[in-house]
Protein backbone atom coordinates (compact mmCIF):
# COMPACT_ATOMS: atom_id res chain seq x y z
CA UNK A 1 0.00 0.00 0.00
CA UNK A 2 1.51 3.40 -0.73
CA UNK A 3 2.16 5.46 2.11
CA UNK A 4 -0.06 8.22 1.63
CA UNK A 5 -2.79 5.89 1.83
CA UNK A 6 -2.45 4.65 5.10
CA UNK A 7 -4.83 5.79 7.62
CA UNK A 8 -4.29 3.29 11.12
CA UNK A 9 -1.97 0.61 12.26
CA UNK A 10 -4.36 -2.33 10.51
CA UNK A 11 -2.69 -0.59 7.03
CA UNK A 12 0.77 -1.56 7.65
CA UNK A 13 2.73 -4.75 6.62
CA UNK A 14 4.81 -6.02 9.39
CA UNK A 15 8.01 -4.37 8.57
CA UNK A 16 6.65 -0.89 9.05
CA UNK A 17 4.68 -2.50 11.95
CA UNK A 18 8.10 -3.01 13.59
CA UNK A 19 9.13 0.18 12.76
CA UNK A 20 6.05 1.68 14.54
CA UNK A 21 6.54 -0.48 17.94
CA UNK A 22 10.30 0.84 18.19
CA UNK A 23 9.15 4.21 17.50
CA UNK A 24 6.24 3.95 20.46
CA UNK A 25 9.09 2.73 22.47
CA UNK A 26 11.34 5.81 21.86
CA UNK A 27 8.65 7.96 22.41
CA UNK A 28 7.86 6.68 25.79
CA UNK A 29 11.60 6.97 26.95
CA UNK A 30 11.79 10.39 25.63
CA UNK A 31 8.57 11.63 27.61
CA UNK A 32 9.85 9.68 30.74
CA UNK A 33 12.61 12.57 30.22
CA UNK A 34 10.50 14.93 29.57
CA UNK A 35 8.59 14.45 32.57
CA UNK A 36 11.41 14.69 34.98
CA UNK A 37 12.81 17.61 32.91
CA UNK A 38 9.66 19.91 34.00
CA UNK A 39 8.98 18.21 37.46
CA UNK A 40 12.77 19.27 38.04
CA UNK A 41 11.73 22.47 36.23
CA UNK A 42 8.95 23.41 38.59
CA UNK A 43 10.25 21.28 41.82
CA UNK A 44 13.77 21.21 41.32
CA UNK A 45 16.19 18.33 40.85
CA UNK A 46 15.71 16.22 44.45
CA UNK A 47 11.75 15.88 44.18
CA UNK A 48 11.91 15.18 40.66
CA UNK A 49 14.39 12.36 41.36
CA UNK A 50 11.41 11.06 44.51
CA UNK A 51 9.28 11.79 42.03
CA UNK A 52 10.73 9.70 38.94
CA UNK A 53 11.20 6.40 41.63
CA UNK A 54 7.65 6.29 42.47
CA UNK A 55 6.45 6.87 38.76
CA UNK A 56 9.29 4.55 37.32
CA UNK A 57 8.54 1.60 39.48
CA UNK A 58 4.63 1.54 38.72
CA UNK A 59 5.46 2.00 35.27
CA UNK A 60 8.05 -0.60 34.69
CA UNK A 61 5.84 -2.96 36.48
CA UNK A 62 2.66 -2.30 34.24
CA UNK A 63 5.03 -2.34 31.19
CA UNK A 64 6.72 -5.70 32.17
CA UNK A 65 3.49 -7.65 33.04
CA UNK A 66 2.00 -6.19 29.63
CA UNK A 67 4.66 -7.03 27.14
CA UNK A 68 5.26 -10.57 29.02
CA UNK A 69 1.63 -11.53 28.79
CA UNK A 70 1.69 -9.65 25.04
CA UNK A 71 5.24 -12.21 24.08
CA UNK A 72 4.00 -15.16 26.20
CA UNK A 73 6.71 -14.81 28.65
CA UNK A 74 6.61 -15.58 32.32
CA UNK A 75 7.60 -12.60 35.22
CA UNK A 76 8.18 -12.94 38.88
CA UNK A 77 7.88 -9.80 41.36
CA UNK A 78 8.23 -7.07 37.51
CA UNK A 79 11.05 -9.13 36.05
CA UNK A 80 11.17 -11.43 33.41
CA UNK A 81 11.78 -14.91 34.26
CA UNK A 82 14.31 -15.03 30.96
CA UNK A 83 16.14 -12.43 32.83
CA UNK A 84 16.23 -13.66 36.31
CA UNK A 85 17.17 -17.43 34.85
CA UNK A 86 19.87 -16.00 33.27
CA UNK A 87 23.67 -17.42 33.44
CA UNK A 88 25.53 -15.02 35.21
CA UNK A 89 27.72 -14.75 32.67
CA UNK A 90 25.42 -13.82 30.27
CA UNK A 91 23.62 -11.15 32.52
CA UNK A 92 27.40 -9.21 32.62
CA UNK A 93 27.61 -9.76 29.06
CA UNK A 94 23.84 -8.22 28.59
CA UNK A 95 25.25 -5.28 31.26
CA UNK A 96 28.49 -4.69 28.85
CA UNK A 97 26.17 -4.40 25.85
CA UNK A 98 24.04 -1.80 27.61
CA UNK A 99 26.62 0.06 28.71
CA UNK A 100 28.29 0.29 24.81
CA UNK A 101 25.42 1.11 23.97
CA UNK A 102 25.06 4.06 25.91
CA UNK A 103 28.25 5.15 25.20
CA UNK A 104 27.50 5.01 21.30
CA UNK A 105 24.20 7.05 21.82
CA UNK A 106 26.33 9.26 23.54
CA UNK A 107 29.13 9.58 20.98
CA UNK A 108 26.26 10.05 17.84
CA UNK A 109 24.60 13.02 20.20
CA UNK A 110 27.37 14.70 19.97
CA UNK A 111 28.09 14.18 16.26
CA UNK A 112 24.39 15.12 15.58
CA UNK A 113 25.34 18.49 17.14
CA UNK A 114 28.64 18.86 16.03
CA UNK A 115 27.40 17.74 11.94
CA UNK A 116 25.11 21.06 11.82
CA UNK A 117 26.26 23.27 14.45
CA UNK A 118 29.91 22.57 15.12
CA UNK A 119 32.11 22.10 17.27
CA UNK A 120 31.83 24.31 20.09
CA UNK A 121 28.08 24.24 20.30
CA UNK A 122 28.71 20.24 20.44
CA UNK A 123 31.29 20.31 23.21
CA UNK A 124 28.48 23.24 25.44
CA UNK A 125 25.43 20.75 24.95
CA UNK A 126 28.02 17.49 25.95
CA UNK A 127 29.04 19.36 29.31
CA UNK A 128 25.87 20.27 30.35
CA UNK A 129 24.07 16.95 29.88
CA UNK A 130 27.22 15.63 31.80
CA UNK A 131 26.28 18.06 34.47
CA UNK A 132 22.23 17.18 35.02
CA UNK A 133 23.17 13.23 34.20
CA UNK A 134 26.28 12.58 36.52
CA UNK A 135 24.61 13.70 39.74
CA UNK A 136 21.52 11.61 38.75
CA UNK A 137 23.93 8.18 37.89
CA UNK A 138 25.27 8.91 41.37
CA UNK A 139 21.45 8.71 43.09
CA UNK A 140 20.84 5.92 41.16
CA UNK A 141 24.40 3.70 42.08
CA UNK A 142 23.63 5.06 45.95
CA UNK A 143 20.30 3.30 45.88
CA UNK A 144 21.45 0.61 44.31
CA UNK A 145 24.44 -0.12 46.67
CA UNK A 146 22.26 1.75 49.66
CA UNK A 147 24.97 3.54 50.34
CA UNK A 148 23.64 6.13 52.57
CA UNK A 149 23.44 9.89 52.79
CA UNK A 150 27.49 10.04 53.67
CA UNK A 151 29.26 7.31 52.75
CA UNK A 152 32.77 8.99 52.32
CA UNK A 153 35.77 8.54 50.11
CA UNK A 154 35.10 4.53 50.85
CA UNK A 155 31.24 4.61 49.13
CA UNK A 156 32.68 6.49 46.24
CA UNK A 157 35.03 4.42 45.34
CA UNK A 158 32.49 1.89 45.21
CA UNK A 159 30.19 3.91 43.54
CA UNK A 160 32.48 4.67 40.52
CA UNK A 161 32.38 1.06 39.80
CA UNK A 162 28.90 1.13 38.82
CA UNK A 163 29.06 4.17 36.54
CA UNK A 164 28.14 2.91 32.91
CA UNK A 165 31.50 3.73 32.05
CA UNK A 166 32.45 1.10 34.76
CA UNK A 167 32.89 -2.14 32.89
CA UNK A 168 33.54 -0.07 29.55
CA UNK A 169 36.95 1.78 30.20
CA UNK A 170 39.82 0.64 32.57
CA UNK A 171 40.16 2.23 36.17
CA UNK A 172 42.65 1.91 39.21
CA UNK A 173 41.76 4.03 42.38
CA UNK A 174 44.38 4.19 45.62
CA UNK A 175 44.92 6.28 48.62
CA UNK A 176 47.11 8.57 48.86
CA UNK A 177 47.43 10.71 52.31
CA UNK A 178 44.48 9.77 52.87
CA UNK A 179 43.01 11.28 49.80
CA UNK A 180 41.52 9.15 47.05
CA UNK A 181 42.99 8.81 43.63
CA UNK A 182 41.33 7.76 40.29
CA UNK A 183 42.93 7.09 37.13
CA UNK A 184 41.39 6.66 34.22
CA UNK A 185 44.11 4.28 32.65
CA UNK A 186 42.44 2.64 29.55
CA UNK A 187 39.30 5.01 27.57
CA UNK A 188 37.38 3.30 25.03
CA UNK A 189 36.63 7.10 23.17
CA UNK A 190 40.51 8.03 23.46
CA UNK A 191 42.04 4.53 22.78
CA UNK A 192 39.86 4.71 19.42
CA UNK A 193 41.53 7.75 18.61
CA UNK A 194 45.15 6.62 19.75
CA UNK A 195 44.67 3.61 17.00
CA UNK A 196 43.85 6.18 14.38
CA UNK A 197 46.60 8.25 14.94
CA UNK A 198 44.30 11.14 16.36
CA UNK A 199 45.17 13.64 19.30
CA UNK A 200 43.35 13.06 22.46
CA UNK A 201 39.78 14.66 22.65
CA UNK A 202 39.68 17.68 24.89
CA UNK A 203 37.19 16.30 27.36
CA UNK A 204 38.12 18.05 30.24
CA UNK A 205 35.68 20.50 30.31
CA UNK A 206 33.39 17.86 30.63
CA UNK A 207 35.43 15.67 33.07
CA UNK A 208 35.30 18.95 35.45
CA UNK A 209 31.43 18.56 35.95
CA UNK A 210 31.56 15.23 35.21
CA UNK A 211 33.21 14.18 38.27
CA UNK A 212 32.41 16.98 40.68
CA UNK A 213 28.48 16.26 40.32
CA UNK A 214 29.20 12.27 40.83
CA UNK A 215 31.58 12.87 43.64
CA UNK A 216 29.43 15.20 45.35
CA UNK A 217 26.12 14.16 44.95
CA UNK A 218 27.18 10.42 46.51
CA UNK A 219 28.37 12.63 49.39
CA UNK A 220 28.08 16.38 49.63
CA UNK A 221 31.40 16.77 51.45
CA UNK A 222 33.40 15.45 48.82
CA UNK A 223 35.91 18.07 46.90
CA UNK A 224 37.33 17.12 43.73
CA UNK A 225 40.60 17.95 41.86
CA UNK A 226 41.95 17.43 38.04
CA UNK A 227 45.19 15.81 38.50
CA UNK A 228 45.20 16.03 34.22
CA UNK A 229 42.64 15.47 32.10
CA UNK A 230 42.92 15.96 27.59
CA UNK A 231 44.31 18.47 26.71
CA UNK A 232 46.33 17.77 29.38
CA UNK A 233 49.83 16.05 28.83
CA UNK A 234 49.27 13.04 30.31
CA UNK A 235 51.72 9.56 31.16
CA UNK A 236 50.95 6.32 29.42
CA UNK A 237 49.23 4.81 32.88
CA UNK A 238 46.05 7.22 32.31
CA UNK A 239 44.22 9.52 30.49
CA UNK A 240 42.89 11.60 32.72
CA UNK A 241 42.94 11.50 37.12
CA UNK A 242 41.20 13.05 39.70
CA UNK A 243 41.55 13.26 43.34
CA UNK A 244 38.99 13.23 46.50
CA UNK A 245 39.29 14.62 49.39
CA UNK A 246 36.61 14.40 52.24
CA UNK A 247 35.78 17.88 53.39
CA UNK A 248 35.45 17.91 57.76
């Protein structure tokens, strides 16, 4: 049927059929945003986060029960069976894939930008997403490890093990009068561009907010420092470090 003559859902063959379901999908996930976007707007960022738990929870428990009776799968307590019966193995496998995938929607955001409105424009819309999505990573790792309101230098440096970048990139932490020290000593994004013979990407504007909002929002009385971060010179160990220090 040509396209112009298709009035409803009944009208499309199956390919465009799957075309519509993953469209549905992205518009759900982009109103989910847009929800907490305003309810931050007009509430600010803490009540939209209580806010989004309570509205996220119902939802993904309507949405799991639906699309498991819709597929003919079985669900215990809002999870899929499939899921919960899964080899470990396979459920850090399925965690790695997420997380690449994250980091390529991340990468073709900013290349969406940059393609029509350059560079700079690119690298202002990058650091401020960094700065409203950092601090909200860090709420979600702290409920997920239940870390508390303060859990120091020690709950961060569990915490940045569960950043999406966690399982992506390599990363060392130690102590160091008494002060704790990340390294960033293998990047996915800057290793690409090592192989292709490409300087380092300036990314320290955005590793400035970046790692201030995670550090601090895990616990409020954590200060952060650059130790180097691209453009930077750098050693071989790392591409960029930062240190914490727990404010009395």
């Amino acid at each position: 049927m040509d396209i112009q003559q298709i009035a409803s859902a009944e009208d499309l063959n199956q390919s465009q059929l799957a075309e519509f379901i993953f469209d549905l999908l992205h518009r759900m996930a982009v109103h989910h945003t847009l929800w907490f976007r305003e309810v931050e707007h007009q509430l600010g960022f803490a009540r939209a986060l209580t806010a989004m738990d309570e509205a996220w929870e119902k939802t993904r428990a309507v949405a799991v029960h639906r699309f498991s009776e819709e597929l003919g799968l079985s669900e215990t307590n809002g999870v899929p069976n499939a899921l919960l019966t899964m080899p470990k193995e396979k459920q850090l496998r399925l965690i790695d894939a997420i997380a690449k995938n994250w980091l390529a929607q991340d990468g073709v955001w900013f290349q969406a930008v940059e393609k029509t409105h350059g560079m700079n424009d690119a690298k202002r819309c990058n650091d401020s997403t960094w700065a409203r999505f950092s601090p909200f990573e860090a709420y979600a790792v702290k409920k997920l490890l239940n870390l508390g309101e303060h859990p120091g230098l020690d709950g961060l440096e569990r915490a940045l093990n569960f950043r999406m970048y966690g399982r992506l990139n390599r990363q060392s932490c130690r102590r160091e009068n008494g002060a704790l020290i990340f390294e960033m000593n293998d990047c996915r994004v800057q290793s690409a561009r090592v192989r292709k013979g490409l300087a380092d990407y300036p990314c320290k504007s955005a590793g400035l907010v970046e790692y201030a909002r995670f550090a601090e929002a895990i616990d409020d009385r954590i200060c952060t420092e650059c130790l180097g971060c691209p453009p930077d010179a750098h050693p071989s160990e790392w591409f960029c470090a930062w240190r914490f220090t727990l404010r009395e």
